[in-house]
Protein backbone atom coordinates (compact mmCIF):
# COMPACT_ATOMS: atom_id res chain seq x y z
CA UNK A 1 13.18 31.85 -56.28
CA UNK A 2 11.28 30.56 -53.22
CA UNK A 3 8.39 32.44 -52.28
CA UNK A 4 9.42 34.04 -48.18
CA UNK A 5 6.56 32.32 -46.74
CA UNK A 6 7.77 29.04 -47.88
CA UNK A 7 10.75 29.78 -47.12
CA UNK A 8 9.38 30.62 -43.50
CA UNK A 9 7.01 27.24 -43.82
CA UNK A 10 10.17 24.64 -44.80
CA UNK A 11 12.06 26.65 -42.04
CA UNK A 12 9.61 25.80 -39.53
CA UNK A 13 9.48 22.33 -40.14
CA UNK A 14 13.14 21.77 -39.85
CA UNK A 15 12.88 23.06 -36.48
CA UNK A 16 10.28 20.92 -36.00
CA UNK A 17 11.85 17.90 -37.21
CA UNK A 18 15.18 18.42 -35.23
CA UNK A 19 13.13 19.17 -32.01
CA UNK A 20 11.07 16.02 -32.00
CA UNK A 21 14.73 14.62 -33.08
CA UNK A 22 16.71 16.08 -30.08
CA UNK A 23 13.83 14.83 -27.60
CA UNK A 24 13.69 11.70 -28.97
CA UNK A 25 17.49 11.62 -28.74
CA UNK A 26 16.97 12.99 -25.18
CA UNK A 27 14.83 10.09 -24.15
CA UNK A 28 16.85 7.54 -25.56
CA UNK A 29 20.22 8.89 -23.64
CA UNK A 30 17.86 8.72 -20.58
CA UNK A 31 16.59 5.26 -21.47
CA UNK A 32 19.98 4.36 -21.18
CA UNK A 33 21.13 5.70 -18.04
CA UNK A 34 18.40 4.41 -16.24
CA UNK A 35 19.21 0.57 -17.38
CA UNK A 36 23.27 0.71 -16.72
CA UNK A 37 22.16 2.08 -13.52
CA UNK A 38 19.27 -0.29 -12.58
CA UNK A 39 20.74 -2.37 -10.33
CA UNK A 40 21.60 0.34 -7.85
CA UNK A 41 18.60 1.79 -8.28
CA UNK A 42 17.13 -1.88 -7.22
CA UNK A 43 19.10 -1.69 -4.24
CA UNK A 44 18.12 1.54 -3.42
CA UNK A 45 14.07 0.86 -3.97
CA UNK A 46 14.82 -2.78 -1.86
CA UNK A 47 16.64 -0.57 1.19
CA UNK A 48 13.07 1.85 1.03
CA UNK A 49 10.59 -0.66 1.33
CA UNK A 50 12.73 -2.66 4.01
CA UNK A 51 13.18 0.41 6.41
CA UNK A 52 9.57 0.95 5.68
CA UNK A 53 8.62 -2.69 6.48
CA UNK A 54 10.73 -2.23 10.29
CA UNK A 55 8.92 0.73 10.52
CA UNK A 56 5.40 -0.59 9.98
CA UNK A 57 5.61 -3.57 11.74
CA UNK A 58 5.25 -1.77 15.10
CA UNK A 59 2.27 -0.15 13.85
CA UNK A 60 0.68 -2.96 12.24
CA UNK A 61 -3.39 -2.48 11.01
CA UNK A 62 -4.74 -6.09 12.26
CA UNK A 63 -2.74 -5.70 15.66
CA UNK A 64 -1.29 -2.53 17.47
CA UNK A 65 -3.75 0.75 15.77
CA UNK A 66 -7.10 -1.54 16.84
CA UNK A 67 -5.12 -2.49 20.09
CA UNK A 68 -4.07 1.37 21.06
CA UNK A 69 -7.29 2.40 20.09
CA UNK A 70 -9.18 0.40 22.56
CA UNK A 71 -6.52 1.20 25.04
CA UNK A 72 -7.81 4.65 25.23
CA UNK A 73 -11.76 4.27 24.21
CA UNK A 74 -12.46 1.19 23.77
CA UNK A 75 -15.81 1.44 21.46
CA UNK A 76 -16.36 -0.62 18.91
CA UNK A 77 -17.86 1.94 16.04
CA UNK A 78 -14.17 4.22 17.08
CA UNK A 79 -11.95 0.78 15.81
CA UNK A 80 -14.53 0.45 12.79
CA UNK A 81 -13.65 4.06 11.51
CA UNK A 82 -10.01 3.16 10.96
CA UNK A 83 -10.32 1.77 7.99
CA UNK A 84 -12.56 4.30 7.29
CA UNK A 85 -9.99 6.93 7.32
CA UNK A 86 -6.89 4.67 6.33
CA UNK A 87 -8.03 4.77 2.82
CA UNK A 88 -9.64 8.26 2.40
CA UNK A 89 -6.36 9.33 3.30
CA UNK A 90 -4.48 7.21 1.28
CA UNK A 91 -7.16 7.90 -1.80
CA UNK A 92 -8.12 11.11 -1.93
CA UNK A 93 -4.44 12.78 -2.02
CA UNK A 94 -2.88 11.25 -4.23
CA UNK A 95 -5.68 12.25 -6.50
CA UNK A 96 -4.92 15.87 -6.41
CA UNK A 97 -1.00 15.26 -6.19
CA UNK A 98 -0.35 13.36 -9.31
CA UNK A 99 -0.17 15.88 -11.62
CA UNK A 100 2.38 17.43 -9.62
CA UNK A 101 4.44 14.50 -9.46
CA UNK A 102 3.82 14.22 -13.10
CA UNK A 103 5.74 17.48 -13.69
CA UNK A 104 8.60 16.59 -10.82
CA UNK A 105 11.69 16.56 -13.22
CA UNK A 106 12.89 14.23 -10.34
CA UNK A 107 10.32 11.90 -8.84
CA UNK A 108 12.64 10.66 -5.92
CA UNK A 109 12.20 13.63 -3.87
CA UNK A 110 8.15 13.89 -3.60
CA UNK A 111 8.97 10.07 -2.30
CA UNK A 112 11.98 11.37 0.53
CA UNK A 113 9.47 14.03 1.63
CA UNK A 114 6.34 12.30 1.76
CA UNK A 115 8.34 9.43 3.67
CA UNK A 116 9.77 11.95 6.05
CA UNK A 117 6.22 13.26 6.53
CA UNK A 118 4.98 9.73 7.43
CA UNK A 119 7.44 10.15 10.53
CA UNK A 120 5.39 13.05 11.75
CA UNK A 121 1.96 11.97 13.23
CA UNK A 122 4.17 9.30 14.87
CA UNK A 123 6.48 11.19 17.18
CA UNK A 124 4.08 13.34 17.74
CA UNK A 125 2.04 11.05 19.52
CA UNK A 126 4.47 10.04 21.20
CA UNK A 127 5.40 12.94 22.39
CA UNK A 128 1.41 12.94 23.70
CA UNK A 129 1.64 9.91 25.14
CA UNK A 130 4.97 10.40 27.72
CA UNK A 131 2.95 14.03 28.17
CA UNK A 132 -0.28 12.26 29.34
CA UNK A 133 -0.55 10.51 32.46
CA UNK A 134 -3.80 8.73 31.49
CA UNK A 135 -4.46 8.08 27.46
CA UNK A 136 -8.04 7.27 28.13
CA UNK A 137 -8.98 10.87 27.76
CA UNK A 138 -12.34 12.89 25.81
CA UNK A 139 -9.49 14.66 23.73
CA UNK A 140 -7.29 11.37 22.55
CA UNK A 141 -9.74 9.78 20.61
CA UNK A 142 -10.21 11.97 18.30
CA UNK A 143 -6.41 13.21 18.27
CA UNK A 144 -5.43 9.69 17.76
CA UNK A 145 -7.49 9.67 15.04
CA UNK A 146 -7.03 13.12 13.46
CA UNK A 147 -3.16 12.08 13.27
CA UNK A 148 -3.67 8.65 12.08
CA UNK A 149 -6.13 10.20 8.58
CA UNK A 150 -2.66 12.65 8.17
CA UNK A 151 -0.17 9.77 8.59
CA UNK A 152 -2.42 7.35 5.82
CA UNK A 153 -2.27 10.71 3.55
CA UNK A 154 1.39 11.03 3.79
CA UNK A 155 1.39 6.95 2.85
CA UNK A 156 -0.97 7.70 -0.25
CA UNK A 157 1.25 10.26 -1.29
CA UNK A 158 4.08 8.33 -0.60
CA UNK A 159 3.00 5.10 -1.87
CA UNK A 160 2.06 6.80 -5.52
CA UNK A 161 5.45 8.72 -5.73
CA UNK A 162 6.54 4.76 -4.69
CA UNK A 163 5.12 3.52 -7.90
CA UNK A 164 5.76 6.41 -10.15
CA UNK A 165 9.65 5.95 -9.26
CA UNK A 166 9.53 2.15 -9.73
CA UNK A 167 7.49 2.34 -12.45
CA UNK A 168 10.37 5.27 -14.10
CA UNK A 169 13.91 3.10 -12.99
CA UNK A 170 12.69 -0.46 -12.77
CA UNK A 171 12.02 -2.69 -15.92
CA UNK A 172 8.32 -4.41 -15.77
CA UNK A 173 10.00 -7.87 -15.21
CA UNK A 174 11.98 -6.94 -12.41
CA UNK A 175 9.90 -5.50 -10.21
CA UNK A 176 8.74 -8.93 -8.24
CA UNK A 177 12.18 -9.28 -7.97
CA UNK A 178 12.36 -6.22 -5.92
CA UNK A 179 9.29 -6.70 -4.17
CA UNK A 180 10.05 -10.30 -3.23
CA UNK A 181 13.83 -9.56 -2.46
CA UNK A 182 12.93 -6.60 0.12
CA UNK A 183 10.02 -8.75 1.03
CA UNK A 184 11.85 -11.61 2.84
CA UNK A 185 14.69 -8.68 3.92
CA UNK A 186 12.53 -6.73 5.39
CA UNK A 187 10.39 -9.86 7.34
CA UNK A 188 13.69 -10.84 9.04
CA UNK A 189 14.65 -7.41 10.08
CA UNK A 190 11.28 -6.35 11.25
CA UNK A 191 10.64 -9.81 12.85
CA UNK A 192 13.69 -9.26 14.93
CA UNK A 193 13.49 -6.03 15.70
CA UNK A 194 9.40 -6.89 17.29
CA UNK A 195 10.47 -10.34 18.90
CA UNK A 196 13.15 -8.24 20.89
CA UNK A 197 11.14 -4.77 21.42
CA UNK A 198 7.87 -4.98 20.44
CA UNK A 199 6.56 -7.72 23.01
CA UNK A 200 8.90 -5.56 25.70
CA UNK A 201 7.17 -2.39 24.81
CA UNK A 202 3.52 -3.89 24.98
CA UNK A 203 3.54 -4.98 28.35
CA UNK A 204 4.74 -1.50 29.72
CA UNK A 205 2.10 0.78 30.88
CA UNK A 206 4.32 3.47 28.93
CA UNK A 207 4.92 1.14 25.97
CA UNK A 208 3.18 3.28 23.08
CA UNK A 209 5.43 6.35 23.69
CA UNK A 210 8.73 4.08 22.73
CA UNK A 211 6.61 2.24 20.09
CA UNK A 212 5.09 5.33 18.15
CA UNK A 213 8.93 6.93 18.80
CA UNK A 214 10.61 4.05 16.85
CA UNK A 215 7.88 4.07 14.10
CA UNK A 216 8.68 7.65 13.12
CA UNK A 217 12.13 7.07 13.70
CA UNK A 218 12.20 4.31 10.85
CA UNK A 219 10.48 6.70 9.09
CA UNK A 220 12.86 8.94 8.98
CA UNK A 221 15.66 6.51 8.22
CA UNK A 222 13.38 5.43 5.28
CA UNK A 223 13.35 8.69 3.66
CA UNK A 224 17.36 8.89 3.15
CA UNK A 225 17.74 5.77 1.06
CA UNK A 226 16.29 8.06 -1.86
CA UNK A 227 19.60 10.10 -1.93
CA UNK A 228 21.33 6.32 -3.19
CA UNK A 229 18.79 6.78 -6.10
CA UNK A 230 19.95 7.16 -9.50
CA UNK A 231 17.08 9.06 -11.29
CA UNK A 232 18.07 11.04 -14.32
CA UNK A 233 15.70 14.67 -14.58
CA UNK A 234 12.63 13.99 -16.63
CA UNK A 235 12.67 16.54 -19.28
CA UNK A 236 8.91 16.93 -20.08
CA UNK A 237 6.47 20.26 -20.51
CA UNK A 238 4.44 21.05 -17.54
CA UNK A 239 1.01 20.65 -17.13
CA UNK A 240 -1.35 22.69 -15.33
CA UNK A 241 -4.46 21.66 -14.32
CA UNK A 242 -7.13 22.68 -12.35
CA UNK A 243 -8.52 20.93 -8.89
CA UNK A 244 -11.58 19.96 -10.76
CA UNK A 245 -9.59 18.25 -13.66
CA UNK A 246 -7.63 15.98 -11.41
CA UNK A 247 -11.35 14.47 -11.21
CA UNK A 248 -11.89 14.43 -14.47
CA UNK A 249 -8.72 13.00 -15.37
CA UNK A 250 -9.98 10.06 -12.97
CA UNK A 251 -13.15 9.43 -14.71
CA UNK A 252 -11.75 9.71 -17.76
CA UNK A 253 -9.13 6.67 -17.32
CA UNK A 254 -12.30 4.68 -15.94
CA UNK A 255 -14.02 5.61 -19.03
CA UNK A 256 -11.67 4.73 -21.90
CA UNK A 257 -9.23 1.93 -20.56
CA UNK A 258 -11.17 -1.22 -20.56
CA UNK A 259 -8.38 -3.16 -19.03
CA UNK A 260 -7.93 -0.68 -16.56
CA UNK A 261 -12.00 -1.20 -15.51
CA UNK A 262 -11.06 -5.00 -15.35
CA UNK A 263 -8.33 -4.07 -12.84
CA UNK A 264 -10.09 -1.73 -10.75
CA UNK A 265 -12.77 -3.95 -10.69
CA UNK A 266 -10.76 -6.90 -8.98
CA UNK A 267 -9.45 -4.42 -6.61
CA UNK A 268 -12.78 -3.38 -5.20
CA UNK A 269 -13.59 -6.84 -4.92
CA UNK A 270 -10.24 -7.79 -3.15
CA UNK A 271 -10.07 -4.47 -0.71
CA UNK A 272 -12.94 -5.79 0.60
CA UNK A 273 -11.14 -8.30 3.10
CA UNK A 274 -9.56 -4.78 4.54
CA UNK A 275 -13.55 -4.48 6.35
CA UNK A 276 -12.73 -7.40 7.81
CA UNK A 277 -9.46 -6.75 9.31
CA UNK A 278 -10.74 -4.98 12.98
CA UNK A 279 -13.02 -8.25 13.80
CA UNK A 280 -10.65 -11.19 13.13
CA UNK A 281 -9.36 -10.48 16.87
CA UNK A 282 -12.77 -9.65 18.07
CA UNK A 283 -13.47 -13.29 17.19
CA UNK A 284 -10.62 -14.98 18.73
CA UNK A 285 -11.20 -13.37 22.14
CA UNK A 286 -14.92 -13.74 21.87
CA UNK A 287 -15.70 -17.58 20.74
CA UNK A 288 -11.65 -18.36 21.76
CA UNK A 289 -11.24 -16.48 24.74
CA UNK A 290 -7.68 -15.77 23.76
CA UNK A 291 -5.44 -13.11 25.64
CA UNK A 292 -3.89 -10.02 24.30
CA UNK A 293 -1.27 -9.65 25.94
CA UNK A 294 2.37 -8.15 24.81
CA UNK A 295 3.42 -11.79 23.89
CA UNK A 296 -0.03 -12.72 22.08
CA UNK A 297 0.09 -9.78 20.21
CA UNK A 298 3.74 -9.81 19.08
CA UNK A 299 3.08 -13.58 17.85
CA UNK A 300 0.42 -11.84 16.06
CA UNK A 301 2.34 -9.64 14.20
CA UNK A 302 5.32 -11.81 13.37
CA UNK A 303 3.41 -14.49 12.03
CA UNK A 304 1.54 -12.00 9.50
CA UNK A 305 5.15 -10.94 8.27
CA UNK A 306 6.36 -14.07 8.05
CA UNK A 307 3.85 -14.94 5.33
CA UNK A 308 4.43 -11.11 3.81
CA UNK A 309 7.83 -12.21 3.67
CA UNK A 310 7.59 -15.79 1.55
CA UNK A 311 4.63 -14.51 -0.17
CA UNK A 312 6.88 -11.68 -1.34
CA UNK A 313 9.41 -13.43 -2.66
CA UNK A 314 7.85 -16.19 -4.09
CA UNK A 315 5.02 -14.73 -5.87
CA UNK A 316 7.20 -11.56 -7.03
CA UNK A 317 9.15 -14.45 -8.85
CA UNK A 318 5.93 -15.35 -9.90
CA UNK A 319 4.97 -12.02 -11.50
CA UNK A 320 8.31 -11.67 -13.47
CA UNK A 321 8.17 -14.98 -15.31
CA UNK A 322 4.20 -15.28 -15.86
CA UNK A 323 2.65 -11.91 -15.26
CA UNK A 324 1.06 -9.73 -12.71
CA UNK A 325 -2.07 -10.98 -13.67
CA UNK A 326 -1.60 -14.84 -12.46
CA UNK A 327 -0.16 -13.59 -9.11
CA UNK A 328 -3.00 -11.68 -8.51
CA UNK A 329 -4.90 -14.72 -9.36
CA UNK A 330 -3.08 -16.84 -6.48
CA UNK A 331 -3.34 -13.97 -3.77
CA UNK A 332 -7.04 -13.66 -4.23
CA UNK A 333 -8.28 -17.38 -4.43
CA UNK A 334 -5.63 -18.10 -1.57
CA UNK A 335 -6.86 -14.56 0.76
CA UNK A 336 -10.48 -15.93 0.30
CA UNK A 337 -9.96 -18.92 2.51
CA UNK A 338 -8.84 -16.05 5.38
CA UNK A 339 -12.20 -15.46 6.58
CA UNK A 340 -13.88 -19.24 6.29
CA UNK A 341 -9.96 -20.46 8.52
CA UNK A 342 -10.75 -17.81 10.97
CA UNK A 343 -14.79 -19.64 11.67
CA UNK A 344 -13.14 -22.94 11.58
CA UNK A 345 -10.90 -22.37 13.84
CA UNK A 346 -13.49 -20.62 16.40
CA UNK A 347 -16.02 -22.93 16.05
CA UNK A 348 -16.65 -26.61 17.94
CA UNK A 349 -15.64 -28.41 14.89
CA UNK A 350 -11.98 -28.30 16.13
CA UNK A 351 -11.40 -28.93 19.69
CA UNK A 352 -7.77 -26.53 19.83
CA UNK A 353 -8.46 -23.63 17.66
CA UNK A 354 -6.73 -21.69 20.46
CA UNK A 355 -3.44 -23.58 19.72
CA UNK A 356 -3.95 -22.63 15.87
CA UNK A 357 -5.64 -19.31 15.32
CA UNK A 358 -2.23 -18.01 14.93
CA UNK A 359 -2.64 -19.56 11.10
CA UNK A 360 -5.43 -16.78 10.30
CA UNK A 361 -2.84 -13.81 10.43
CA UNK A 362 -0.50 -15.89 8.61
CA UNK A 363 -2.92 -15.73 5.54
CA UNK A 364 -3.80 -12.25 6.47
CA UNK A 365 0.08 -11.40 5.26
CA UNK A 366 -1.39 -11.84 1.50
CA UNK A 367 -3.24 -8.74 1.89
CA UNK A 368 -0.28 -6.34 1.41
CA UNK A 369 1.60 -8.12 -0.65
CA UNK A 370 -1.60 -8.23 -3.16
CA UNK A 371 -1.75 -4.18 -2.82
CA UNK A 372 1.84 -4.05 -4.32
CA UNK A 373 1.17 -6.69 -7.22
CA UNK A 374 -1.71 -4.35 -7.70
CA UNK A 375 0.10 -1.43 -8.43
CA UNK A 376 2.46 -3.12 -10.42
CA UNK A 377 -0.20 -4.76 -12.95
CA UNK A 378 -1.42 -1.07 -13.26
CA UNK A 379 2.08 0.75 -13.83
CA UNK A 380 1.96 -1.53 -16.64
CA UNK A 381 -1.55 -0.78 -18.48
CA UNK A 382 0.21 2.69 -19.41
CA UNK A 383 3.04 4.89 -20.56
CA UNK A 384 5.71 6.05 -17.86
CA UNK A 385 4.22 9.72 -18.08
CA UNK A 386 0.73 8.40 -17.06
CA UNK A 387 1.76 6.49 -14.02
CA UNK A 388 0.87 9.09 -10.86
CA UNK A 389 -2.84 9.68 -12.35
CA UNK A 390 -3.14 5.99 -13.31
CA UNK A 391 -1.81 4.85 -9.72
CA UNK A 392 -3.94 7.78 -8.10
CA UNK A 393 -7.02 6.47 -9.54
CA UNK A 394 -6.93 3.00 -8.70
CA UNK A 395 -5.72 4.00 -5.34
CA UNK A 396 -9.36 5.85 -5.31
CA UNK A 397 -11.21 2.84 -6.53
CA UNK A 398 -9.74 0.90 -3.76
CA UNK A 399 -11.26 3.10 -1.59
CA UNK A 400 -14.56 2.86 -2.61
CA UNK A 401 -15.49 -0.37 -0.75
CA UNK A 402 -14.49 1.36 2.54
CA UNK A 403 -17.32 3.40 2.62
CA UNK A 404 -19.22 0.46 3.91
CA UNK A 405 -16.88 -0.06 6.92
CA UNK A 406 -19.30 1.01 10.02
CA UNK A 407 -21.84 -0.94 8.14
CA UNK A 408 -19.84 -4.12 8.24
CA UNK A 409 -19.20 -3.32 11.93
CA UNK A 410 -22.89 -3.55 12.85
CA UNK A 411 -23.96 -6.33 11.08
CA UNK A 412 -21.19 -8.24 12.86
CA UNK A 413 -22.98 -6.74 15.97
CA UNK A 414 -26.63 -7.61 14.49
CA UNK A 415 -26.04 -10.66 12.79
CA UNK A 416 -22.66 -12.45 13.97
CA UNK A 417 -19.97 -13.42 12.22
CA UNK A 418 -20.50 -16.09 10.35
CA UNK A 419 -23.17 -14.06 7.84
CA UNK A 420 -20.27 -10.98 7.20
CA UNK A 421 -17.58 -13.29 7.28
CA UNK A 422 -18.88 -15.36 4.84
CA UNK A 423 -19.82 -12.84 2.75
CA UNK A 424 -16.61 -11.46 2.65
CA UNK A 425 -14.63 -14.68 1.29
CA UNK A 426 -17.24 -14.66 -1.60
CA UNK A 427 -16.41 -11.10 -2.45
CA UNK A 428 -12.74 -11.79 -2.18
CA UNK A 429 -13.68 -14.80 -3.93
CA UNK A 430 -14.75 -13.16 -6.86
CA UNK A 431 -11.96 -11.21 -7.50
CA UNK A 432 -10.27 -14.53 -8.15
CA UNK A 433 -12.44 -15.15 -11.04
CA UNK A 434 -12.27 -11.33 -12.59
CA UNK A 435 -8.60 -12.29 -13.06
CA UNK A 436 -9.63 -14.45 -16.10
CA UNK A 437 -10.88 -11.21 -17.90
CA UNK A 438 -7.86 -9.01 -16.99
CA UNK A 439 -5.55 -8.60 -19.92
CA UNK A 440 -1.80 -9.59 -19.64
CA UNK A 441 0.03 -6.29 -20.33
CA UNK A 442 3.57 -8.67 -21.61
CA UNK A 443 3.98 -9.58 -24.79
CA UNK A 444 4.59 -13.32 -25.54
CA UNK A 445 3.00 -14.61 -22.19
């Protein structure tokens, strides 16, 4: 006769047994749905990022914030801080948020809410701005720029739920299929949509309030593509943690994933063309004279998509047949020459810069496309569950470089900018070269 304890003992690991067997079972069943459902799911993602790229385009970094921001102060250490606070708010967030999105049975909705909260700064500066007779007030500085830190907070947030999604319903080697698809998509709908508004809008003395207006509105628009998503419930035990361990889980990735140092370490390097963004048209209409008017500017911004666009599609073919790692490899080497096109153009050695400065926001259009091959090489350095703290970190090592914004701002006051510019293609330049110690995550390539 068997003793009661053992009994008790052989009884517990049955259960034990058929409960790792059930969640295994679980997993596979959900393995499953996601793949016969992946194509929607692709379309869904691609329909996202498109709405978001209309959206965007009409408040593009390198053209409209610097623009509206000199419209109502017009100091140069003001357009320095937006980069600044574009990546503390797009850093610091998702820190604290990923283990929350790491329990989210469903990961789609953190995404429709933080896309629907990327609406909100938006219209409500435009509601400010058909309020206010005259923008160039003490109080809309620092409004502008209170609502522009919450609106890059809302695109942390919403870029990591972004990743965590993609990273949950879309196989490794699709994923430059989906950026490069809804790349080129969403170039031709957002370069129509600012060839036939946006140039309209900038050359009324009330343009910003219909500008900011359609921003949040494709926002808004953005956020309802999730409810085409597919996403089976993650069935998972909830973890609690802390606000102090959200940190800790941050150093502690650094600390143990050697290719995930390799990664991060490329990214600081590469971010660093960001500090740069702000000064680019500072040069033109300095050493160029060029004008900024509606027309300029929209040429501006449709040239930088165009390049998002191609460089989308091409190098997201790239990525699924050779790797992350190699596309990275291209962006960087090929986003170094930004800064050293941008002098050439400006300086004697070519006699109608003017005519062709146009080409420096073409390669500027690598920059965001490089952010999202970014994220991809690092969904793939870890499990599914790990995504939102893996994403959240390197989203806070990206930041890191941006501390030194308002320094990079005076020394192109104190020294000119040939010495920062300079300086900058060698950092970017480097980052190139850290791509031949990065790892290839894919087996077989």
């Amino acid at each position: 006769m068997s003793h009661p304890s053992t009994q008790e003992s052989e009884g517990s690991d049955t259960d034990s047994v058929e409960q790792h067997a059930g969640k295994d079972a679980g997993q596979s069943q959900q393995a499953t749905e996601i793949q016969q459902n992946e194509n929607r799911n692709l379309l869904a993602l691609g329909a996202h990022y498109i709405l978001l790229r209309v959206a965007w385009v009409f408040k593009t970094e390198t053209v409209i914030m610097p623009v509206f921001l000199d419209t109502i102060a017009g100091a140069g250490w003001l357009r320095g801080c937006l980069p600044v606070l574009n990546r503390i708010g797009q850093s610091i967030p998702p820190l604290f948020m990923a283990n929350q999105l790491r329990n989210a049975p469903l990961k789609k909705l953190p995404l429709r809410w933080m896309t629907l909260a990327m609406a909100v700064p938006f219209l409500f500066l435009s509601l400010v701005c058909f309020l206010t007779e005259d923008l160039r007030t003490s109080w809309m500085p620092p409004l502008f720029l209170a609502c522009y830190t919450l609106f890059f907070a809302a695109t942390g947030l919403g870029q990591l739920s972004f990743g965590t999604v993609q990273g949950k319903l879309i196989r490794a080697n699709r994923r430059g299929r989906l950026m490069g698809i809804a790349g080129i998509v969403g170039s031709i709908v957002s370069i129509t949509g600012a060839w036939f508004l946006l140039q309209r809008w900038l050359d009324r003395p009330d343009g910003f309030t219909y500008i900011f207006a359609f921003t949040g509105i494709g926002f808004i628009v953005a956020s309802l593509s999730t409810f085409f998503m597919h996403e089976p419930a993650d069935d998972i035990e909830p973890l609690h943690q802390p606000a102090l361990d959200h940190i800790r889980n941050a150093i502690e990735v650094v600390k143990t994933d050697a290719n995930f140092r390799r990664a991060a370490a490329f990214g600081m390097c590469f971010s660093t063309i960001i500090l740069v963004f702000p000064h680019f048209q500072a040069l033109g209409r300095q050493r160029l004279q060029l004008q900024t008017d509606g027309f300029s500017l929209m040429i501006w911004v449709i040239t930088q998509n165009i390049t998002v666009g191609i460089a989308s599609f091409f190098l997201g073919m790239l990525a699924d047949r050779k790797g992350n790692r190699l596309a990275l490899r291209c962006q960087s080497f090929a986003t170094a020459l930004t800064p050293l096109l941008a002098l050439f153009l400006a300086s004697p050695l070519i006699e109608d810069g003017r005519r062709w400065y146009w080409l420096t926001f073409c390669l500027l259009g690598l920059t965001p496309v490089t952010m999202k091959t970014i994220v991809n090489y690092t969904l793939e350095l870890t499990e599914p569950v790990n995504h939102p703290c893996y994403v959240s970190t390197m989203s806070l090592c990206l930041a890191t470089p941006f501390l030194l914004s308002p320094l990079v701002g005076l020394l192109v006051d104190r020294l000119g900018f040939e010495s920062v510019f300079i300086t900058g293609s060698i950092v970017v330049a480097i980052s190139g070269v850290l791509t031949f110690r990065m790892s290839e995550p894919r087996d077989g390539i």
